[in-house]
PDB file of N, CA and C in Angstrom:
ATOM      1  N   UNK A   1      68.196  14.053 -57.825  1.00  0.00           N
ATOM      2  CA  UNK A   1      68.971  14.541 -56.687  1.00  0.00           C
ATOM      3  C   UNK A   1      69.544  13.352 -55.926  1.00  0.00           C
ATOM      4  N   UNK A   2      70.700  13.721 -55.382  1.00  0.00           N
ATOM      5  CA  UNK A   2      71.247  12.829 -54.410  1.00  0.00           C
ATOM      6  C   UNK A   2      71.147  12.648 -53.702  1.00  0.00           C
ATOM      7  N   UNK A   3      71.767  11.658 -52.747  1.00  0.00           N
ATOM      8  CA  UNK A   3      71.313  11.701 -51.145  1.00  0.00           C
ATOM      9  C   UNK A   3      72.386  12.633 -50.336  1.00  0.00           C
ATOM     10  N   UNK A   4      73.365  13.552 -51.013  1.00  0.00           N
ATOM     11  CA  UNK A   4      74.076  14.602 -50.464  1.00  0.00           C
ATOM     12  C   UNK A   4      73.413  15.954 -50.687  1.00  0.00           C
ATOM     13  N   UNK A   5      72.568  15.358 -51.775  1.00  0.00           N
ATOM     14  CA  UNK A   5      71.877  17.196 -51.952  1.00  0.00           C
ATOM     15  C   UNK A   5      70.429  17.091 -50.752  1.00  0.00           C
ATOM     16  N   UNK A   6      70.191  15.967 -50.478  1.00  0.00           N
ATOM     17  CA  UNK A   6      69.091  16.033 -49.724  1.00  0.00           C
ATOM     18  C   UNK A   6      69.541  16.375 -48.387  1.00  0.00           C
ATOM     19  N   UNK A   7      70.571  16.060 -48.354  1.00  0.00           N
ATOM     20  CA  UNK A   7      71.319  16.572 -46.813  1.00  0.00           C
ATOM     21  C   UNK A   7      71.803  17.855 -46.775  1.00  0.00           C
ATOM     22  N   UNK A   8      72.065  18.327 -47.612  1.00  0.00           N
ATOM     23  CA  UNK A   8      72.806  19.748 -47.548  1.00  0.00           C
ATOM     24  C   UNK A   8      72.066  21.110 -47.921  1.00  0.00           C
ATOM     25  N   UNK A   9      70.673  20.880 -48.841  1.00  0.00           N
ATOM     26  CA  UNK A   9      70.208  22.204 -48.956  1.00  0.00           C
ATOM     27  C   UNK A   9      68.974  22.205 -47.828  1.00  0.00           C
ATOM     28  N   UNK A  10      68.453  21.485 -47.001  1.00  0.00           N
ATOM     29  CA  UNK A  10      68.329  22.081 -45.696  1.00  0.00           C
ATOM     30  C   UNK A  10      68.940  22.505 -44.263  1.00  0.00           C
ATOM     31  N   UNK A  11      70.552  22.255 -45.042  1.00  0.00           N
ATOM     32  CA  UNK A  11      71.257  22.572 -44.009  1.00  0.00           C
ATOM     33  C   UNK A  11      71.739  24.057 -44.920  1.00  0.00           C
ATOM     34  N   UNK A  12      71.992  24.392 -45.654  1.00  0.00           N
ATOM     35  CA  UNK A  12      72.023  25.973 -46.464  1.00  0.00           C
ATOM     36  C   UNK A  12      70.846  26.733 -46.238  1.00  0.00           C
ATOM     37  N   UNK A  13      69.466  26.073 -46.210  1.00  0.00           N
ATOM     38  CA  UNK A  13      68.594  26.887 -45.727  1.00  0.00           C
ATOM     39  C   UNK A  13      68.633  27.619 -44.743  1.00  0.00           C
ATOM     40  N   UNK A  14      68.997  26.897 -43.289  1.00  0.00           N
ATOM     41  CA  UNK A  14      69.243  27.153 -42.075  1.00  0.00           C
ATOM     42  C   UNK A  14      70.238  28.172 -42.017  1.00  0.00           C
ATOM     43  N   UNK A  15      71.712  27.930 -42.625  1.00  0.00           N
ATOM     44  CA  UNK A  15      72.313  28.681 -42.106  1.00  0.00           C
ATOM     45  C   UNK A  15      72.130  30.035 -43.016  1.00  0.00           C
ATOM     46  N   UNK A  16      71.139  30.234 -44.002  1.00  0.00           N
ATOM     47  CA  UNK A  16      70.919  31.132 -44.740  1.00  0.00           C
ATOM     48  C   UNK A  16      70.403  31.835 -43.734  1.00  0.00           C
ATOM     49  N   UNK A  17      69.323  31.339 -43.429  1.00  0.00           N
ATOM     50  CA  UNK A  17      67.861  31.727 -42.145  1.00  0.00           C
ATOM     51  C   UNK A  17      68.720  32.496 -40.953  1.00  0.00           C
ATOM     52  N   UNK A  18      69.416  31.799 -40.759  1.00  0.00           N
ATOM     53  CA  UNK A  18      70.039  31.825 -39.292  1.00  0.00           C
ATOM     54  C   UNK A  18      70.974  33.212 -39.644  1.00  0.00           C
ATOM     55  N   UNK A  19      71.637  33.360 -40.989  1.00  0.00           N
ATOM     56  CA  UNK A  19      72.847  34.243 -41.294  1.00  0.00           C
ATOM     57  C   UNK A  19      71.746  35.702 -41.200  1.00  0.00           C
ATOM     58  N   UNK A  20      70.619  35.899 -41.841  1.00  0.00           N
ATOM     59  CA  UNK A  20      69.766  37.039 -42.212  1.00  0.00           C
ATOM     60  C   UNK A  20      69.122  37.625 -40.608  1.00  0.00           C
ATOM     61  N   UNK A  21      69.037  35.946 -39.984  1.00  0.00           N
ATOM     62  CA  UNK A  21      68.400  36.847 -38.737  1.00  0.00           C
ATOM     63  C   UNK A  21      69.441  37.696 -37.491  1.00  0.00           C
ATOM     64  N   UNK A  22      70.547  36.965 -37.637  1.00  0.00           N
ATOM     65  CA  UNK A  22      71.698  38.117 -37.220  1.00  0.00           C
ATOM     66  C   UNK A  22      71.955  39.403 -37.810  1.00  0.00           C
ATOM     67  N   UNK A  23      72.263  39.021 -39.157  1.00  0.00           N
ATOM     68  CA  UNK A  23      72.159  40.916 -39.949  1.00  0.00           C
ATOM     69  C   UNK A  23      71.838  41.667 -39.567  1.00  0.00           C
ATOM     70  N   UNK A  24      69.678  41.260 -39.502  1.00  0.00           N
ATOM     71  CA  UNK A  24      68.523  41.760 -38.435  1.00  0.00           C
ATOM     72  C   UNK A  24      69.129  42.406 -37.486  1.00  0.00           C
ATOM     73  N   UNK A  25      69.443  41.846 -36.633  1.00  0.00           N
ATOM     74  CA  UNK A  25      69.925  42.164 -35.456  1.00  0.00           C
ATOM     75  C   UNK A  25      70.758  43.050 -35.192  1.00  0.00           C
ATOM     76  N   UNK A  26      71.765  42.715 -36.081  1.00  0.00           N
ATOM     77  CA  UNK A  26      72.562  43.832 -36.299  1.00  0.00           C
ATOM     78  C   UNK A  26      72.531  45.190 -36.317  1.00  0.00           C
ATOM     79  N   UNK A  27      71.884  45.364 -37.778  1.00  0.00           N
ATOM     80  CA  UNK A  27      71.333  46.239 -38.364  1.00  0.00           C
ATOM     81  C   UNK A  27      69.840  46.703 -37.360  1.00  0.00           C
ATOM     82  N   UNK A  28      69.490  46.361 -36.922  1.00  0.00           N
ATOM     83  CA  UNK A  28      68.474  46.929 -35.650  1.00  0.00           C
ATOM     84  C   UNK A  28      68.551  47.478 -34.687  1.00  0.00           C
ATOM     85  N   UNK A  29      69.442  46.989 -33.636  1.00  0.00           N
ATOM     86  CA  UNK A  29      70.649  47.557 -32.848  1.00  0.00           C
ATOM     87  C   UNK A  29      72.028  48.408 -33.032  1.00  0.00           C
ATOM     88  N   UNK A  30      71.760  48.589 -34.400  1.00  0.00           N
ATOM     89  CA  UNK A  30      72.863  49.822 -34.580  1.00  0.00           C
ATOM     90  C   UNK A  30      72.364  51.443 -33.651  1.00  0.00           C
ATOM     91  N   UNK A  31      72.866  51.545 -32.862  1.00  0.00           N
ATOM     92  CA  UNK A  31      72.978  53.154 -32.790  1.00  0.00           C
ATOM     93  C   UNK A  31      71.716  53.310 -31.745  1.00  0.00           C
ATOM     94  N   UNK A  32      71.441  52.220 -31.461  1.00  0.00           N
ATOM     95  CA  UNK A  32      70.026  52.104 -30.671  1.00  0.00           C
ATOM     96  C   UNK A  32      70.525  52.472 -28.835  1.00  0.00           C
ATOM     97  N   UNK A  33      69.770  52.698 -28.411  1.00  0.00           N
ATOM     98  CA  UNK A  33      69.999  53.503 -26.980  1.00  0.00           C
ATOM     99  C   UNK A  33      69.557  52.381 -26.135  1.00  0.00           C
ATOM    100  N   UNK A  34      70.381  52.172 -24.900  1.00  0.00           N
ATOM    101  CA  UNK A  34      70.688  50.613 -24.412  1.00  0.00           C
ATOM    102  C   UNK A  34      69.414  50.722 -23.359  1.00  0.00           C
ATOM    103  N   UNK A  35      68.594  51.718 -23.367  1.00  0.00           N
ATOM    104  CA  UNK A  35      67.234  51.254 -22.823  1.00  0.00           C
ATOM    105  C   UNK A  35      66.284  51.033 -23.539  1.00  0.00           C
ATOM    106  N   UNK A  36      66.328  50.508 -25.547  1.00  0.00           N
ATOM    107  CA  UNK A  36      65.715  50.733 -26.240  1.00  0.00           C
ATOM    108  C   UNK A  36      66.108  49.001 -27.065  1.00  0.00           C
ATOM    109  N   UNK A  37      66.902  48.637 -26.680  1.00  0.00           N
ATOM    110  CA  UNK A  37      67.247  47.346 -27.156  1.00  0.00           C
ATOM    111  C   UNK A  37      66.444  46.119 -26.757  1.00  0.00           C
ATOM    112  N   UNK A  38      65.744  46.077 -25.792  1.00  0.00           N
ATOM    113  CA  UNK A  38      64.812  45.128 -25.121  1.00  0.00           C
ATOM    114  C   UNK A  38      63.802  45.220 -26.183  1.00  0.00           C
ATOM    115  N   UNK A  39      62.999  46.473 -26.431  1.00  0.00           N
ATOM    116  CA  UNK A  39      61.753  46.315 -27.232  1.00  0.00           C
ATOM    117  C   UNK A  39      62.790  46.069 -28.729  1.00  0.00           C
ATOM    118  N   UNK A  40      63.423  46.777 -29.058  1.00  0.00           N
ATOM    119  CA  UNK A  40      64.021  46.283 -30.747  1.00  0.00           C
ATOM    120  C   UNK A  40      64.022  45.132 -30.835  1.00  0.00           C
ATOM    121  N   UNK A  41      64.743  44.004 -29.561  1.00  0.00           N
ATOM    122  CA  UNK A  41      65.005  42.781 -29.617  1.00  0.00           C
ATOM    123  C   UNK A  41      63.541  41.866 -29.545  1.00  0.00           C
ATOM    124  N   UNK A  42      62.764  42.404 -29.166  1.00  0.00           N
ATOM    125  CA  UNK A  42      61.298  42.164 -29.099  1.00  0.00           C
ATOM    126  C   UNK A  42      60.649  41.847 -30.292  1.00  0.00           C
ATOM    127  N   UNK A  43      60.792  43.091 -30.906  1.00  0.00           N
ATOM    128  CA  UNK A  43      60.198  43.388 -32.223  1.00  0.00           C
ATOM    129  C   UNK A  43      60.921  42.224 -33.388  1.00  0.00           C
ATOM    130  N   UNK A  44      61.917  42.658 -33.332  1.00  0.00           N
ATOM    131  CA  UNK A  44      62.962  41.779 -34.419  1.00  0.00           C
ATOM    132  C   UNK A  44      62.558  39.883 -34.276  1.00  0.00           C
ATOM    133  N   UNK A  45      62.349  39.444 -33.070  1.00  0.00           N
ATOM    134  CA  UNK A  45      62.040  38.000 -32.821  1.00  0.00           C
ATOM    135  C   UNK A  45      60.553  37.798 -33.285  1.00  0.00           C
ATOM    136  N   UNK A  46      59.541  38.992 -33.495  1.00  0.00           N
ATOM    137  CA  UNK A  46      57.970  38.593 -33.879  1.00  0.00           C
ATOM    138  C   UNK A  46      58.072  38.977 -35.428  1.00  0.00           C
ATOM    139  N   UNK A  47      59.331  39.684 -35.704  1.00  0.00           N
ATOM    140  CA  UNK A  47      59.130  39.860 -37.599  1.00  0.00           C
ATOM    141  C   UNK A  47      59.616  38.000 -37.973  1.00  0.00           C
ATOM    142  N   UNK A  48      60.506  37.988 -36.990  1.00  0.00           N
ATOM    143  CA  UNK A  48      61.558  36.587 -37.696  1.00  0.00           C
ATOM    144  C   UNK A  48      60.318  35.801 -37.461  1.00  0.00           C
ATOM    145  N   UNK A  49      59.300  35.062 -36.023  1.00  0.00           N
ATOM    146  CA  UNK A  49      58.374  34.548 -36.430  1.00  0.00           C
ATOM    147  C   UNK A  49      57.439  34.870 -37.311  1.00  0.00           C
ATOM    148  N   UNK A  50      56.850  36.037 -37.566  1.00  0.00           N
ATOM    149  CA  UNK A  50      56.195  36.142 -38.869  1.00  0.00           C
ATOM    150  C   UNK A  50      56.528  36.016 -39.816  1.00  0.00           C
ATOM    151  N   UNK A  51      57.879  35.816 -40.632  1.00  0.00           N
ATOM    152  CA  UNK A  51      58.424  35.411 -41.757  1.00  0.00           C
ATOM    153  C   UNK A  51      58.526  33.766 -41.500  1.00  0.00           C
ATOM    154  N   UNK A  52      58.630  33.022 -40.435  1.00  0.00           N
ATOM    155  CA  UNK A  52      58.488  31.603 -40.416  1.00  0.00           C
ATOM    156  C   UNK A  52      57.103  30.792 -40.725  1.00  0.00           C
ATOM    157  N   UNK A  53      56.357  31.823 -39.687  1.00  0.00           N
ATOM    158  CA  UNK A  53      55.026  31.316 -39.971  1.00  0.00           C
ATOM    159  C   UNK A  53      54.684  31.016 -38.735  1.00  0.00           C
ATOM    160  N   UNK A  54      54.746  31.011 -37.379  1.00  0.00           N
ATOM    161  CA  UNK A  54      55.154  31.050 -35.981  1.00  0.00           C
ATOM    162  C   UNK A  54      54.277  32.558 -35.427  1.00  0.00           C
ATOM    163  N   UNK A  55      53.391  32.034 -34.905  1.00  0.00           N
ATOM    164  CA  UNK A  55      53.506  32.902 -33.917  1.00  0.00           C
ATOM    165  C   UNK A  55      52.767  32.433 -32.160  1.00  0.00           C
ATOM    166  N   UNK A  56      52.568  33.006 -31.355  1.00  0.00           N
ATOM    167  CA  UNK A  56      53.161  33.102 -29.980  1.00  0.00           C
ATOM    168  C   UNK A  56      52.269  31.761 -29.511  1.00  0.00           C
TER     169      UNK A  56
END
């Protein structure tokens, strides 16, 4: 490997990471009732730390 691949597939990781946890979001907050978005948005930030390995 190069010293461009060492730079660039943890920067593809990230914006992989970063692209899925918007989707999330997305897709979580669809259709959701705007006094119901606080806990979704809740929930959705302790799945994304539990898929990191993170928690509180």
């Amino acid at each position: 490997m190069d010293v461009t691949a060492w730079a660039l597939v943890p920067v593809a990781g990230m914006l992989v990471a970063g692209t899925a946890a918007v989707l999330i979001v997305v897709v979580a907050l669809k259709d959701t009732a705007s006094r119901d978005r606080a806990t979704v948005l809740r929930a959705v930030a302790e799945v994304i730390r539990a898929v990191r390995g993170r928690s509180r």
